[in-house]
C-alpha atoms as a PDB file:
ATOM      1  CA  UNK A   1     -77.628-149.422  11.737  1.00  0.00           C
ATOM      2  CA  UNK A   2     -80.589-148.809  13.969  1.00  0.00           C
ATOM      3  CA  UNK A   3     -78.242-147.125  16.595  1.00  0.00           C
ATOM      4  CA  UNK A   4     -76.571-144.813  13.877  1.00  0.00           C
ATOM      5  CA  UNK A   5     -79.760-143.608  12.772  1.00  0.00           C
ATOM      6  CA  UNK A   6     -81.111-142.812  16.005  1.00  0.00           C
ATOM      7  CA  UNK A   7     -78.042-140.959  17.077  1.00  0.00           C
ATOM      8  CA  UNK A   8     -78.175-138.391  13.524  1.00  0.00           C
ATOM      9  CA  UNK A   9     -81.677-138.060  14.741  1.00  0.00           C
ATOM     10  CA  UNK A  10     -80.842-137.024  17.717  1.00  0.00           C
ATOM     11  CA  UNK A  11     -77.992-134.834  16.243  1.00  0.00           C
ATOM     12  CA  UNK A  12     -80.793-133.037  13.917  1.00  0.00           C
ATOM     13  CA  UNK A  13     -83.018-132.749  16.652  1.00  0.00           C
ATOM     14  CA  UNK A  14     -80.949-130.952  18.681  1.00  0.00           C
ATOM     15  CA  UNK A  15     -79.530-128.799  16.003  1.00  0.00           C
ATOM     16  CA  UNK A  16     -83.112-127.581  15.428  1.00  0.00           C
ATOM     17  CA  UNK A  17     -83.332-126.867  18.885  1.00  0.00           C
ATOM     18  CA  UNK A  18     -80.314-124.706  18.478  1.00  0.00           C
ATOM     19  CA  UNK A  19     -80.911-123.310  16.084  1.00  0.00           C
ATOM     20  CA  UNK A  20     -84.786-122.457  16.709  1.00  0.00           C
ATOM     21  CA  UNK A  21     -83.024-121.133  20.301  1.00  0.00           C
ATOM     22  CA  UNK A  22     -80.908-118.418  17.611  1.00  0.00           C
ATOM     23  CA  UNK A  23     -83.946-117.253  16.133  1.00  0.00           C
ATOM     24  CA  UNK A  24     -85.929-116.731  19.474  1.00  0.00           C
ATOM     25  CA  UNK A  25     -83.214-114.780  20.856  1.00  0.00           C
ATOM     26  CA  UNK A  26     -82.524-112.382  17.612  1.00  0.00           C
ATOM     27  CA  UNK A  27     -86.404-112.031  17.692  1.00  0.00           C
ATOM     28  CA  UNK A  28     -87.530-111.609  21.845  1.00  0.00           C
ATOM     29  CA  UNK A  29     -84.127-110.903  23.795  1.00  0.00           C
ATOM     30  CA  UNK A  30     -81.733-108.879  21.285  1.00  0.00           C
ATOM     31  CA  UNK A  31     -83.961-106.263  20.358  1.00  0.00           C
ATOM     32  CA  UNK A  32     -84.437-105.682  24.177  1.00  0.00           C
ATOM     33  CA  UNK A  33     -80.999-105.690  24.980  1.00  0.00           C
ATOM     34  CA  UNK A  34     -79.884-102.901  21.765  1.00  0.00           C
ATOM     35  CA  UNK A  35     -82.913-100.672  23.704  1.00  0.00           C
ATOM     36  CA  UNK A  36     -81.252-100.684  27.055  1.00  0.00           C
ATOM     37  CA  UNK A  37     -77.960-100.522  25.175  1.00  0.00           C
ATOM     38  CA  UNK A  38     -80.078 -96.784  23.476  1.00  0.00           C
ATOM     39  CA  UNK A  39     -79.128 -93.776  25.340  1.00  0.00           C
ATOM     40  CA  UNK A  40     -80.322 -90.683  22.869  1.00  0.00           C
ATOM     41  CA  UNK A  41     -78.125 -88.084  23.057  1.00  0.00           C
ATOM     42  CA  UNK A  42     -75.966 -86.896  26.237  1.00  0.00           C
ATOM     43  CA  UNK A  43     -77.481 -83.644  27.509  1.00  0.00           C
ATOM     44  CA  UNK A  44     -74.778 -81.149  28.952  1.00  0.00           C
ATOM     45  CA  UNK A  45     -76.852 -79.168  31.511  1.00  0.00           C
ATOM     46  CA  UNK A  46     -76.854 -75.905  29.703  1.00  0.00           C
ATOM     47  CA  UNK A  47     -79.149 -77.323  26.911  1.00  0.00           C
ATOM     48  CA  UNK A  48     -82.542 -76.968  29.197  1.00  0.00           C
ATOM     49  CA  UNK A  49     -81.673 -73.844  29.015  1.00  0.00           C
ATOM     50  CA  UNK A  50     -83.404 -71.708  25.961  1.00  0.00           C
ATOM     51  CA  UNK A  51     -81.893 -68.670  24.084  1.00  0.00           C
ATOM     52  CA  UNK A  52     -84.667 -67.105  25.963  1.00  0.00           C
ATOM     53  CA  UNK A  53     -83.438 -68.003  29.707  1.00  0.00           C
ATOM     54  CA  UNK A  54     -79.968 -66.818  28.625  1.00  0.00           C
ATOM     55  CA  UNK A  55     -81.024 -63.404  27.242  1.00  0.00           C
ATOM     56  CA  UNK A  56     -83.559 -62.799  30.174  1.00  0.00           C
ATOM     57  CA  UNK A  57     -80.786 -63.645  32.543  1.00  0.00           C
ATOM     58  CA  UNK A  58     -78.263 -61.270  30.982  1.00  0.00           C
ATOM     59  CA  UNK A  59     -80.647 -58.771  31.314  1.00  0.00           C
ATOM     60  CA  UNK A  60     -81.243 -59.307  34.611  1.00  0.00           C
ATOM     61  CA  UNK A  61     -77.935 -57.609  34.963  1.00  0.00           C
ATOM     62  CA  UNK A  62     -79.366 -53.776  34.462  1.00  0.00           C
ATOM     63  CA  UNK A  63     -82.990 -54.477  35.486  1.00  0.00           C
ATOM     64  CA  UNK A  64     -82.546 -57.437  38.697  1.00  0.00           C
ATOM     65  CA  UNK A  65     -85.827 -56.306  39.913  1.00  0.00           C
ATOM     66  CA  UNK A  66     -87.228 -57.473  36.803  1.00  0.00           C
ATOM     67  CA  UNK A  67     -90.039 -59.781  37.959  1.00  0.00           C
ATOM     68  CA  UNK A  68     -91.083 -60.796  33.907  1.00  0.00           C
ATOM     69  CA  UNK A  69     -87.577 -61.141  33.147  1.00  0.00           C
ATOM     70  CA  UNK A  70     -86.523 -63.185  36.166  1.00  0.00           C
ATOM     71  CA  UNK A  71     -89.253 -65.829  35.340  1.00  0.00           C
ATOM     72  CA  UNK A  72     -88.425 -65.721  31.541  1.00  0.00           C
ATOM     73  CA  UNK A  73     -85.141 -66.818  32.941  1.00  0.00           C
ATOM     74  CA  UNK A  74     -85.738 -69.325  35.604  1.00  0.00           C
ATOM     75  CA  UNK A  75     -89.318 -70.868  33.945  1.00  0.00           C
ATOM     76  CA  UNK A  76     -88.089 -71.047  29.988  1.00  0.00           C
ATOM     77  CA  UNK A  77     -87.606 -74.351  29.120  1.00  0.00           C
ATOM     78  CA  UNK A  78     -86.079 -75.945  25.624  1.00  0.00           C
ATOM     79  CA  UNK A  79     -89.523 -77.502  23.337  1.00  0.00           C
ATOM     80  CA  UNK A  80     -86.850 -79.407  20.982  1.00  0.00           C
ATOM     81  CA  UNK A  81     -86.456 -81.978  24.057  1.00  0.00           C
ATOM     82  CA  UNK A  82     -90.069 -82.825  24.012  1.00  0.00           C
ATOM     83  CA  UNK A  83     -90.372 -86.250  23.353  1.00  0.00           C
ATOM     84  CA  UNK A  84     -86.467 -87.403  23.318  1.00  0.00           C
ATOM     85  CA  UNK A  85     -84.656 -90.366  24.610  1.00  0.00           C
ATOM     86  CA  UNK A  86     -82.025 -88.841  25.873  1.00  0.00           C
ATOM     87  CA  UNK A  87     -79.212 -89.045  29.131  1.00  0.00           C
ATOM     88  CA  UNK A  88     -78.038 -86.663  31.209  1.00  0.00           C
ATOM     89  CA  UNK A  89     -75.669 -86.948  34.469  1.00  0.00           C
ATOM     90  CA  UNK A  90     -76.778 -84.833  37.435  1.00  0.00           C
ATOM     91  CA  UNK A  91     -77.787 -85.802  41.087  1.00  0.00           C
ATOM     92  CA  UNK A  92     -80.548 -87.564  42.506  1.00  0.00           C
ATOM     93  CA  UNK A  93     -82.748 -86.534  44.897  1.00  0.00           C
ATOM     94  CA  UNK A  94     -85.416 -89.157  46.040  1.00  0.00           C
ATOM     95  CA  UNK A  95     -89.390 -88.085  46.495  1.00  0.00           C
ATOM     96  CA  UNK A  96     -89.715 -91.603  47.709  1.00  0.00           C
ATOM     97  CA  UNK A  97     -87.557 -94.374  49.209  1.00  0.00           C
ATOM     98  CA  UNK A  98     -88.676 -97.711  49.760  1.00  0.00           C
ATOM     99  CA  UNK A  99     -85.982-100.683  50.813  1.00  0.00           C
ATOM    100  CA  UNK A 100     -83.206 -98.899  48.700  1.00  0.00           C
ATOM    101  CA  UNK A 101     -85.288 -98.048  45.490  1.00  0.00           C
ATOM    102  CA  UNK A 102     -87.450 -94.536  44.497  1.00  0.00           C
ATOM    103  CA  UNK A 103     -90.597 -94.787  42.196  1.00  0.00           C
ATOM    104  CA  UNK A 104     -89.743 -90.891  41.473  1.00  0.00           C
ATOM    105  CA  UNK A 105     -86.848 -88.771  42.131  1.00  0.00           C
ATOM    106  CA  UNK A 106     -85.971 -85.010  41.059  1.00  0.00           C
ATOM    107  CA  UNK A 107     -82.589 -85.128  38.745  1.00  0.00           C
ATOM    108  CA  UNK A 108     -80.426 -81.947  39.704  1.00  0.00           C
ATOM    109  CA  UNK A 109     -76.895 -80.339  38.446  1.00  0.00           C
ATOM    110  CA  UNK A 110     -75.341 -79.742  41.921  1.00  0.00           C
ATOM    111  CA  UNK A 111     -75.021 -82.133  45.079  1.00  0.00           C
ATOM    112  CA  UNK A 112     -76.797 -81.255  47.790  1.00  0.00           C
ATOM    113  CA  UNK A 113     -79.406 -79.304  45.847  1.00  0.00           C
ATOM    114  CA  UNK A 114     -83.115 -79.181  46.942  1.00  0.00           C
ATOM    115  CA  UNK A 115     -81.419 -80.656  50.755  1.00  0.00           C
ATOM    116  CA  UNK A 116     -78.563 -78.331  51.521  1.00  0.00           C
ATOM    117  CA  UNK A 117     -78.819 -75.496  49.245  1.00  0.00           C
ATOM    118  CA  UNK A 118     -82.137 -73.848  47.708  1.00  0.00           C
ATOM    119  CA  UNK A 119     -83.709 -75.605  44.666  1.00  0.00           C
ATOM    120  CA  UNK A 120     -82.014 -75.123  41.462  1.00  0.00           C
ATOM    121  CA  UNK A 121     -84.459 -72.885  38.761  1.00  0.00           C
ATOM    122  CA  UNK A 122     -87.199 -74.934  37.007  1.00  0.00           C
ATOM    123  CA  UNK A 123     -85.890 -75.430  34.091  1.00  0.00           C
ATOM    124  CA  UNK A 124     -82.410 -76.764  36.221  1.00  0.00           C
ATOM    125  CA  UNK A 125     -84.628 -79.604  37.704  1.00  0.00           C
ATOM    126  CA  UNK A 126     -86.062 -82.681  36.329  1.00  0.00           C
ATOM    127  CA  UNK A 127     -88.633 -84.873  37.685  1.00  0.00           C
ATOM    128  CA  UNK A 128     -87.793 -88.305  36.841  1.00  0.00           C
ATOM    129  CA  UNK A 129     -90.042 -91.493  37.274  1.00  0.00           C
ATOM    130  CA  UNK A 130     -88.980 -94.635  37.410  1.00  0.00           C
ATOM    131  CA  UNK A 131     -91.999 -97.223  37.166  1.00  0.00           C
ATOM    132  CA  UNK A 132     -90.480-100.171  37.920  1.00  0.00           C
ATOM    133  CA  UNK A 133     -88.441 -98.259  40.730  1.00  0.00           C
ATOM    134  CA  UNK A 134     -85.023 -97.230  40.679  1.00  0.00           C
ATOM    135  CA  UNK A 135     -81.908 -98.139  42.728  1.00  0.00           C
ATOM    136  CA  UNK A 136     -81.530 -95.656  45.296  1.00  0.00           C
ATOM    137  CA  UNK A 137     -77.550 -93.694  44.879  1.00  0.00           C
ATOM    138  CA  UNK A 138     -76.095 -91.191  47.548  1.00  0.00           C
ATOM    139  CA  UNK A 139     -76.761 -88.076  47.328  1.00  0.00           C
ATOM    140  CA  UNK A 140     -73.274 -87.507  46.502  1.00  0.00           C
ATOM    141  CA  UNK A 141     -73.025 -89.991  43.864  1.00  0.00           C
ATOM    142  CA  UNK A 142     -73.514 -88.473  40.573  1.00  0.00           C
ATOM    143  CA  UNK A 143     -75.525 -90.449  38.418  1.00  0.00           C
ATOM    144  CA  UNK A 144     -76.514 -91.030  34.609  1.00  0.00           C
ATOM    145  CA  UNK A 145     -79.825 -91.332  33.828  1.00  0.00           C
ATOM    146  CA  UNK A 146     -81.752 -92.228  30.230  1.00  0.00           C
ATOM    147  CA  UNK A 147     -85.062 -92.034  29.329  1.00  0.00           C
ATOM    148  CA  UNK A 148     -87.923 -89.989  27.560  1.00  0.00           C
ATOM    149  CA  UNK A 149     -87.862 -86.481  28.237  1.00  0.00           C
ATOM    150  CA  UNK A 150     -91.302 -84.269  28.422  1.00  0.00           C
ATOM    151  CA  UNK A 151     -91.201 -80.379  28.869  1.00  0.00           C
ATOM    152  CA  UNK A 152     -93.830 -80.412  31.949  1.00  0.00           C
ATOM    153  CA  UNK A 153     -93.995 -78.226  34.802  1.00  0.00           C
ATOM    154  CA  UNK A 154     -94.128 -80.194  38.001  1.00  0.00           C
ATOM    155  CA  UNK A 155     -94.501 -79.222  41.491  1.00  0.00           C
ATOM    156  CA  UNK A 156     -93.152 -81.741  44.373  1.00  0.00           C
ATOM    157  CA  UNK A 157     -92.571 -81.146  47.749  1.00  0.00           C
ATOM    158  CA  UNK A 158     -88.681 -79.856  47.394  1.00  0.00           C
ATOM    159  CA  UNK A 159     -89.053 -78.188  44.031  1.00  0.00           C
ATOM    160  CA  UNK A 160     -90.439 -76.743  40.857  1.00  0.00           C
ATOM    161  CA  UNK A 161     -88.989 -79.320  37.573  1.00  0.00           C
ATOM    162  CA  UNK A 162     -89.518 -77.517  34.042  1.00  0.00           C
ATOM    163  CA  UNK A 163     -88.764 -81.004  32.660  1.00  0.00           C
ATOM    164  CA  UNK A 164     -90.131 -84.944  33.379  1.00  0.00           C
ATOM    165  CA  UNK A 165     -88.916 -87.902  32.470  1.00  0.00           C
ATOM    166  CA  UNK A 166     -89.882 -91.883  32.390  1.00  0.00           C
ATOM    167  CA  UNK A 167     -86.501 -93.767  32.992  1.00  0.00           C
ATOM    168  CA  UNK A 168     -85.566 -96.314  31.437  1.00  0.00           C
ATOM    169  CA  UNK A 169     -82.048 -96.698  32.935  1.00  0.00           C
ATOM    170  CA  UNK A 170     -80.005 -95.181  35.784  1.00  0.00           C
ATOM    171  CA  UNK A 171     -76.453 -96.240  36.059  1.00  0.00           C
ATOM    172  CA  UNK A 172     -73.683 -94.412  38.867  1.00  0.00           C
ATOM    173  CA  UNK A 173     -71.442 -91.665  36.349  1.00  0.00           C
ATOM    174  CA  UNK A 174     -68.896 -93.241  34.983  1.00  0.00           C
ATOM    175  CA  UNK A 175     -65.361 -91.498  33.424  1.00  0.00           C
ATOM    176  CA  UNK A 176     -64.549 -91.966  29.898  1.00  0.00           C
ATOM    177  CA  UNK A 177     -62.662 -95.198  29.438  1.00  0.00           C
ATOM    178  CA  UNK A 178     -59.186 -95.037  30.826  1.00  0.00           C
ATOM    179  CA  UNK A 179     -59.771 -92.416  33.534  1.00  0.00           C
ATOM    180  CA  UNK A 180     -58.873 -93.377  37.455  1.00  0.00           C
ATOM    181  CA  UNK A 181     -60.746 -91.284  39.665  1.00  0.00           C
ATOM    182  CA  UNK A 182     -63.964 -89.544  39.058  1.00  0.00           C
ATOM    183  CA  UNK A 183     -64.416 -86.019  38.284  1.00  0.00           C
ATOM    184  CA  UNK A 184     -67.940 -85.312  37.211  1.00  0.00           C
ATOM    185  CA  UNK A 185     -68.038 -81.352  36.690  1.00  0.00           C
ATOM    186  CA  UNK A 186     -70.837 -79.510  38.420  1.00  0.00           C
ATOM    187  CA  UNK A 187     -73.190 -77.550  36.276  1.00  0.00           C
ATOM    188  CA  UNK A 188     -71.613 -73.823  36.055  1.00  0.00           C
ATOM    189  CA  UNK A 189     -73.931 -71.109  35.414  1.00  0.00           C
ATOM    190  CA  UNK A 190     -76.817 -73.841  37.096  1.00  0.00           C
ATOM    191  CA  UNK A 191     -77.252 -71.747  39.621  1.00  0.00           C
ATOM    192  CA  UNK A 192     -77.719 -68.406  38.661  1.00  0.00           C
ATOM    193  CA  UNK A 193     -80.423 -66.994  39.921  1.00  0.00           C
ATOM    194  CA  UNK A 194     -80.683 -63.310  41.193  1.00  0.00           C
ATOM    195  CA  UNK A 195     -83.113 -65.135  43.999  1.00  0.00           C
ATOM    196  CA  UNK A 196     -80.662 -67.547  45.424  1.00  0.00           C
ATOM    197  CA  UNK A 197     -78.097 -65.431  45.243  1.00  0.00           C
END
């Protein structure tokens, strides 16, 4: 009898351990994992780019000397994205590198920008920090990246950014489910500007 009730108090014991093990993970880990699992809303490239920009550039087309205009177009940047969690898939371009991670990076909508080509507009750039560092990608790897969004000019030493944001995940671009081979599509119209052209 004595060994019976030691082994149902043993059972109960470790049921409560169980089950207090349930309840510390729906309280401490699950709410962390749904927040990395958050991505905000996917950004195409073209929505950094304010009404404003788009009329200043189409302008640009009977005035190209234009100095006000051509910094309407190049400097405007989108408020509504102040403050967001959002992604967006572009390039990276490392400030930093230190045994394959980057505590900052710029985020651009071409390969090779700010390296091989001139420096997309500001408000084509983001600055994007990553305080627990980020994994370092080729420059020819596209990448997603998710994480607060501020409308903040920033200089760095490759290029202006109209945007900046914290990360809080960077993952390589992935296709849609089903697809075989990548084909992330460059920003068009990215790279507009009567100065680079």
């Amino acid at each position: 009898m004595n060994a019976l009730r030691s082994v149902l108090i043993a059972l109960v014991a470790v049921l409560a351990v169980c089950v207090l093990g349930v309840f510390l993970f729906r309280l401490a880990v699950l709410p962390r994992i749904v927040a990395e699992e958050a991505t905000g809303p996917v950004l195409a490239w073209r929505a950094l780019i304010p009404e404003a920009a788009l009329t200043a550039y189409a302008a640009l087309d009977s005035a190209p000397d234009d100095e006000q205009l051509l910094y309407i177009a190049e400097t405007s940047t989108e408020p509504a994205l102040d403050g967001q969690t959002v992604s967006i898939a572009g390039f990276m371009v490392p400030l930093d590198a230190t045994r394959g991670t980057t505590a900052q990076f710029l985020l651009v909508p071409y390969q090779g920008a700010c390296i091989h080509t001139p420096a997309p507009p500001p408000n084509q750039v983001i600055s994007v920090y990553a305080p627990g560092g980020a994994r370092l990608f080729h420059n020819w790897q596209p990448v997603t990246v998710t994480g607060m969004m501020s409308v903040a000019n920033q200089t760095t030493s490759l290029a202006e950014a109209g945007y900046v944001m914290t990360l809080n995940r960077i993952k390589a671009y992935r296709e849609d489910a089903g697809a075989t081979t990548l084909t992330f599509v460059q920003a068009k119209g990215a790279h507009d500007s009567p100065l680079l052209q």
